[in-house]
C-alpha atoms as a PDB file:
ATOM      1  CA  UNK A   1      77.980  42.112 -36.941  1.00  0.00           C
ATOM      2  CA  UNK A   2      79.322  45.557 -37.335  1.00  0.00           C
ATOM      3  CA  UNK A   3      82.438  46.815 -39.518  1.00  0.00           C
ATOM      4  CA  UNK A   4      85.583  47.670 -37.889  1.00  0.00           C
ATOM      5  CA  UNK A   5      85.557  50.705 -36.368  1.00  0.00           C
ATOM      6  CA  UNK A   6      81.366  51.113 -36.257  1.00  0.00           C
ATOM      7  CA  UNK A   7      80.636  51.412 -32.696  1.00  0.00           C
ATOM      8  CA  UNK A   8      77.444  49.319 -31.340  1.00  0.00           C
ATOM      9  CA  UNK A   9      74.838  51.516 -29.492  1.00  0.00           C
ATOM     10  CA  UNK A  10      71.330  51.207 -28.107  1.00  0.00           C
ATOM     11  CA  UNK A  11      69.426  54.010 -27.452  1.00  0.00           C
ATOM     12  CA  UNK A  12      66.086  53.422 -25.580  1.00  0.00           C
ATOM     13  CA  UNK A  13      63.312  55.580 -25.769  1.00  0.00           C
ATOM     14  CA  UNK A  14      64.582  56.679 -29.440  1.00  0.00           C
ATOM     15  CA  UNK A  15      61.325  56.588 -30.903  1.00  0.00           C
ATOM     16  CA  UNK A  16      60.561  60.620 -30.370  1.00  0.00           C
ATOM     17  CA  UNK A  17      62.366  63.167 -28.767  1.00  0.00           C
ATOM     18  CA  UNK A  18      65.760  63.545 -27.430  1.00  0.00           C
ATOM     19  CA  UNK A  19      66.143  59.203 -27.689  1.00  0.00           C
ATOM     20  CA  UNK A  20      65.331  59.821 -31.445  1.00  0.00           C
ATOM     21  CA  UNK A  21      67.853  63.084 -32.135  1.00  0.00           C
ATOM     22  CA  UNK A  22      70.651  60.768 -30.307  1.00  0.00           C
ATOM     23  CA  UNK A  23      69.479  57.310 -32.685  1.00  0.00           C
ATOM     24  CA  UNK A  24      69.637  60.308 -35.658  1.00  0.00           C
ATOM     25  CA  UNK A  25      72.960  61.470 -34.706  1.00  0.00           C
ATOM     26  CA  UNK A  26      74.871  58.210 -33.938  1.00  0.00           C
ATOM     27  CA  UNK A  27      73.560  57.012 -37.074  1.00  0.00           C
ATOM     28  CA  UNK A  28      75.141  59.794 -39.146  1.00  0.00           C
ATOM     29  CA  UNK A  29      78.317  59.531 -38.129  1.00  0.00           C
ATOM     30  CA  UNK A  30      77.893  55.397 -38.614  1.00  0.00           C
ATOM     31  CA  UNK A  31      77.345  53.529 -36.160  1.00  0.00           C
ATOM     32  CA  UNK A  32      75.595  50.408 -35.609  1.00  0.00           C
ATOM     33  CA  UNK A  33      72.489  51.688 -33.750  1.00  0.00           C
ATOM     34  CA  UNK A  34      69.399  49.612 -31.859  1.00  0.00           C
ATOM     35  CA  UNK A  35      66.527  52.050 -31.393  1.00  0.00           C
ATOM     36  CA  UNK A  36      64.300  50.404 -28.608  1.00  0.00           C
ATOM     37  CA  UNK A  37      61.131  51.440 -28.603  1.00  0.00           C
ATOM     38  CA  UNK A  38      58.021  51.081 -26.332  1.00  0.00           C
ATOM     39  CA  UNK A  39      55.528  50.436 -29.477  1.00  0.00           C
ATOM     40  CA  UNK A  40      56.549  50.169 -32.985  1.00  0.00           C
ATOM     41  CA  UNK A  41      53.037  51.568 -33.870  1.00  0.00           C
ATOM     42  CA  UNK A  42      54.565  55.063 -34.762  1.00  0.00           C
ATOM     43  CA  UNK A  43      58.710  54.290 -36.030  1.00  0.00           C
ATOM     44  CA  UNK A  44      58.993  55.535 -39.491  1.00  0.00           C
ATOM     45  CA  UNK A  45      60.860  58.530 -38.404  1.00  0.00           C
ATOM     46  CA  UNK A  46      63.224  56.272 -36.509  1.00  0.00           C
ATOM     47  CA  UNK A  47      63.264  53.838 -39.674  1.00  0.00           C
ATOM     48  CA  UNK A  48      64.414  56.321 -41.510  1.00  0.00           C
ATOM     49  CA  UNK A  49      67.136  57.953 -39.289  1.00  0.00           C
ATOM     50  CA  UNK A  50      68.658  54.309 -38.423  1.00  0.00           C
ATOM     51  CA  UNK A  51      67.995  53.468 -42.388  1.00  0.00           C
ATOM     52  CA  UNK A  52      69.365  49.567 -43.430  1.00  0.00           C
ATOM     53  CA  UNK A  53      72.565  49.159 -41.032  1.00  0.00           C
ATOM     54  CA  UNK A  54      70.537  50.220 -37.648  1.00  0.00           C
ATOM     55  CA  UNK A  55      67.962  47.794 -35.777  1.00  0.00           C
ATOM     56  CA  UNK A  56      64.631  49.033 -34.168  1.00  0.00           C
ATOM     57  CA  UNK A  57      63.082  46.595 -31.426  1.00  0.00           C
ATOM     58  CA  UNK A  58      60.176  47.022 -29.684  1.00  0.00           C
ATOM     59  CA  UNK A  59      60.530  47.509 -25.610  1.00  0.00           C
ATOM     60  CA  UNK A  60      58.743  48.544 -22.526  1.00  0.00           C
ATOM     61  CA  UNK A  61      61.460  49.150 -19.721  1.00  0.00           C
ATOM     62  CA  UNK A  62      58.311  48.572 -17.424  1.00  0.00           C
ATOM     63  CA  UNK A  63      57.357  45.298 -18.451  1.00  0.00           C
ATOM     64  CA  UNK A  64      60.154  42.281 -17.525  1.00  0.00           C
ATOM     65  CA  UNK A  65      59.128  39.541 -20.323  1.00  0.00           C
ATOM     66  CA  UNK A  66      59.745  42.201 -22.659  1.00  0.00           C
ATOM     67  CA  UNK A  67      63.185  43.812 -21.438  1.00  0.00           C
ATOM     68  CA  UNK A  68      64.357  39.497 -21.696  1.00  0.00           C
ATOM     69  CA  UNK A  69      63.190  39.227 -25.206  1.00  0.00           C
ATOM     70  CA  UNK A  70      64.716  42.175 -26.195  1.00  0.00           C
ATOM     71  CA  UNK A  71      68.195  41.059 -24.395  1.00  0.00           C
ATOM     72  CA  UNK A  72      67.798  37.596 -26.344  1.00  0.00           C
ATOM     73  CA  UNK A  73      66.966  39.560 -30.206  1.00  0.00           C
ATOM     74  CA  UNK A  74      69.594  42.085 -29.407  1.00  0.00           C
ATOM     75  CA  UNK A  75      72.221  39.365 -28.500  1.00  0.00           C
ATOM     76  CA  UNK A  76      71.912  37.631 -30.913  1.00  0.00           C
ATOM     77  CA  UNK A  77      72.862  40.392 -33.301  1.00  0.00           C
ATOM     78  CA  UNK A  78      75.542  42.353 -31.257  1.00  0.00           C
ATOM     79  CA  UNK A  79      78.341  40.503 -29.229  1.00  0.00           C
ATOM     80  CA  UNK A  80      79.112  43.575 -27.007  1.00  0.00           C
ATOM     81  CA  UNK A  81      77.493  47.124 -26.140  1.00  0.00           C
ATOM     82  CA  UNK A  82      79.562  50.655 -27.090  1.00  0.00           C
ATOM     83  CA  UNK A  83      77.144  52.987 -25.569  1.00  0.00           C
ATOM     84  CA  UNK A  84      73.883  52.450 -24.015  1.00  0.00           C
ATOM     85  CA  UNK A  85      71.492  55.780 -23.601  1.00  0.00           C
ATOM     86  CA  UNK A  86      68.922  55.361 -21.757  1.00  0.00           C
ATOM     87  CA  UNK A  87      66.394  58.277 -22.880  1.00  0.00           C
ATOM     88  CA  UNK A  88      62.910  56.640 -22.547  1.00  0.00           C
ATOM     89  CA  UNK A  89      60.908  57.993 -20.195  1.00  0.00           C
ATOM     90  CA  UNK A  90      57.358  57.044 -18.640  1.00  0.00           C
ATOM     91  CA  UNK A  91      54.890  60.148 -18.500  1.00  0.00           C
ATOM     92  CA  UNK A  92      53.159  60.999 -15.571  1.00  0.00           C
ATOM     93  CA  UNK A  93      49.741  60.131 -15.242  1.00  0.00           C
ATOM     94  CA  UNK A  94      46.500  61.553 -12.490  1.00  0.00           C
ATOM     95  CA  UNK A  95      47.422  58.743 -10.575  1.00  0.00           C
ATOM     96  CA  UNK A  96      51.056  59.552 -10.235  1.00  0.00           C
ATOM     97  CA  UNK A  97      50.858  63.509  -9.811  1.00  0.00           C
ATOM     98  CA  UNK A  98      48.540  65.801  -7.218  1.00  0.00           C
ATOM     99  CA  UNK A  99      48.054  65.737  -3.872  1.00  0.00           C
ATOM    100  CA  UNK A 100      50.228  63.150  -1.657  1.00  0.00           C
ATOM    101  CA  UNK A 101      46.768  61.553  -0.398  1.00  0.00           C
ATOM    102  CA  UNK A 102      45.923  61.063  -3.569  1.00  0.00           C
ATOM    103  CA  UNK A 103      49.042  59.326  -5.051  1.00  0.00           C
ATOM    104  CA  UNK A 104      49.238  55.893  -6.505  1.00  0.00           C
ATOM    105  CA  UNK A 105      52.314  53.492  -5.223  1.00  0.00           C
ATOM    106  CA  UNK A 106      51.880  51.624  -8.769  1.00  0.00           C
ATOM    107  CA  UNK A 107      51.719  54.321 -10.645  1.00  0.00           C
ATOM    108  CA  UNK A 108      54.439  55.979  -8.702  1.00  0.00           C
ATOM    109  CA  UNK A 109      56.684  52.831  -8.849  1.00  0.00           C
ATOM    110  CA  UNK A 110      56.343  53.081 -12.689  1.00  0.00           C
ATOM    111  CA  UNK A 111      57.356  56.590 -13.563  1.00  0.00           C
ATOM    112  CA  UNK A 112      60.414  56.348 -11.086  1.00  0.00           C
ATOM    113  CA  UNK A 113      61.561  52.946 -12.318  1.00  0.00           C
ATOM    114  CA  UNK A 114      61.429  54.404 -16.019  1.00  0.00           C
ATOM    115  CA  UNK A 115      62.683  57.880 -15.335  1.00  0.00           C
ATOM    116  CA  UNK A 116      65.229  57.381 -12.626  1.00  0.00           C
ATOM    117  CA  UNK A 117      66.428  53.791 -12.260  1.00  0.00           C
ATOM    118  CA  UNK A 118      66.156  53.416 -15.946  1.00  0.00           C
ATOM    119  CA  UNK A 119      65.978  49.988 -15.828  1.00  0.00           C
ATOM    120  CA  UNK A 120      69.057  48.250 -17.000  1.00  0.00           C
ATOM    121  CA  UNK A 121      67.842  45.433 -19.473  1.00  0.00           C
ATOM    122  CA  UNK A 122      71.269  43.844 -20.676  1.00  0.00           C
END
């Protein structure tokens, strides 16, 4: 649980980038922060932003099994959500870029979930 006044955030995609500046900055001013991240092959910079009161968890927005886990690890830890930002996003990839002809609908479907619909998880 958090102390009074700590707000509760998750911020996906806060293993690099902007997702890891707004896990950085919501952690200085001290709040309780998840970092969700698609691997946790590469987190020490996140470690060390979020530091002993913050929680990094592992999570593909892409992949279902993975979003419920997360739900179920998170829950158990937090009994509500402050703020949620959603700043993971999938990179585009030969099959998803080019020519229309040449365009893959799975590969499509993937980028857009991740980018645009951002995938709501809770």
């Amino acid at each position: 649980m958090r102390p009074s006044g700590q707000h509760r955030c998750v911020v996906t995609g806060a293993g690099r980038g902007l997702g890891l500046e707004f896990a950085r900055q919501l952690a200085v001013r001290g709040d309780f922060v998840v970092g969700a991240c698609r691997s946790l092959n590469s987190v020490g910079d996140l470690r060390a932003a979020l530091g002993i009161e913050g929680m990094v968890v592992e999570l593909d927005l892409t992949d279902a099994r993975c979003r419920r886990l997360r739900l179920r690890s998170v829950g158990r830890d937090l009994d509500a959500i402050d703020l949620l930002i959603n700043a993971a996003g999938a990179e585009d990839s030969p099959a998803s870029g080019g020519p229309l002809a040449a365009l893959e609908r799975d590969a499509l479907i993937s980028v857009f979930t991740v980018d645009v619909a951002g995938l709501p998880w809770w």
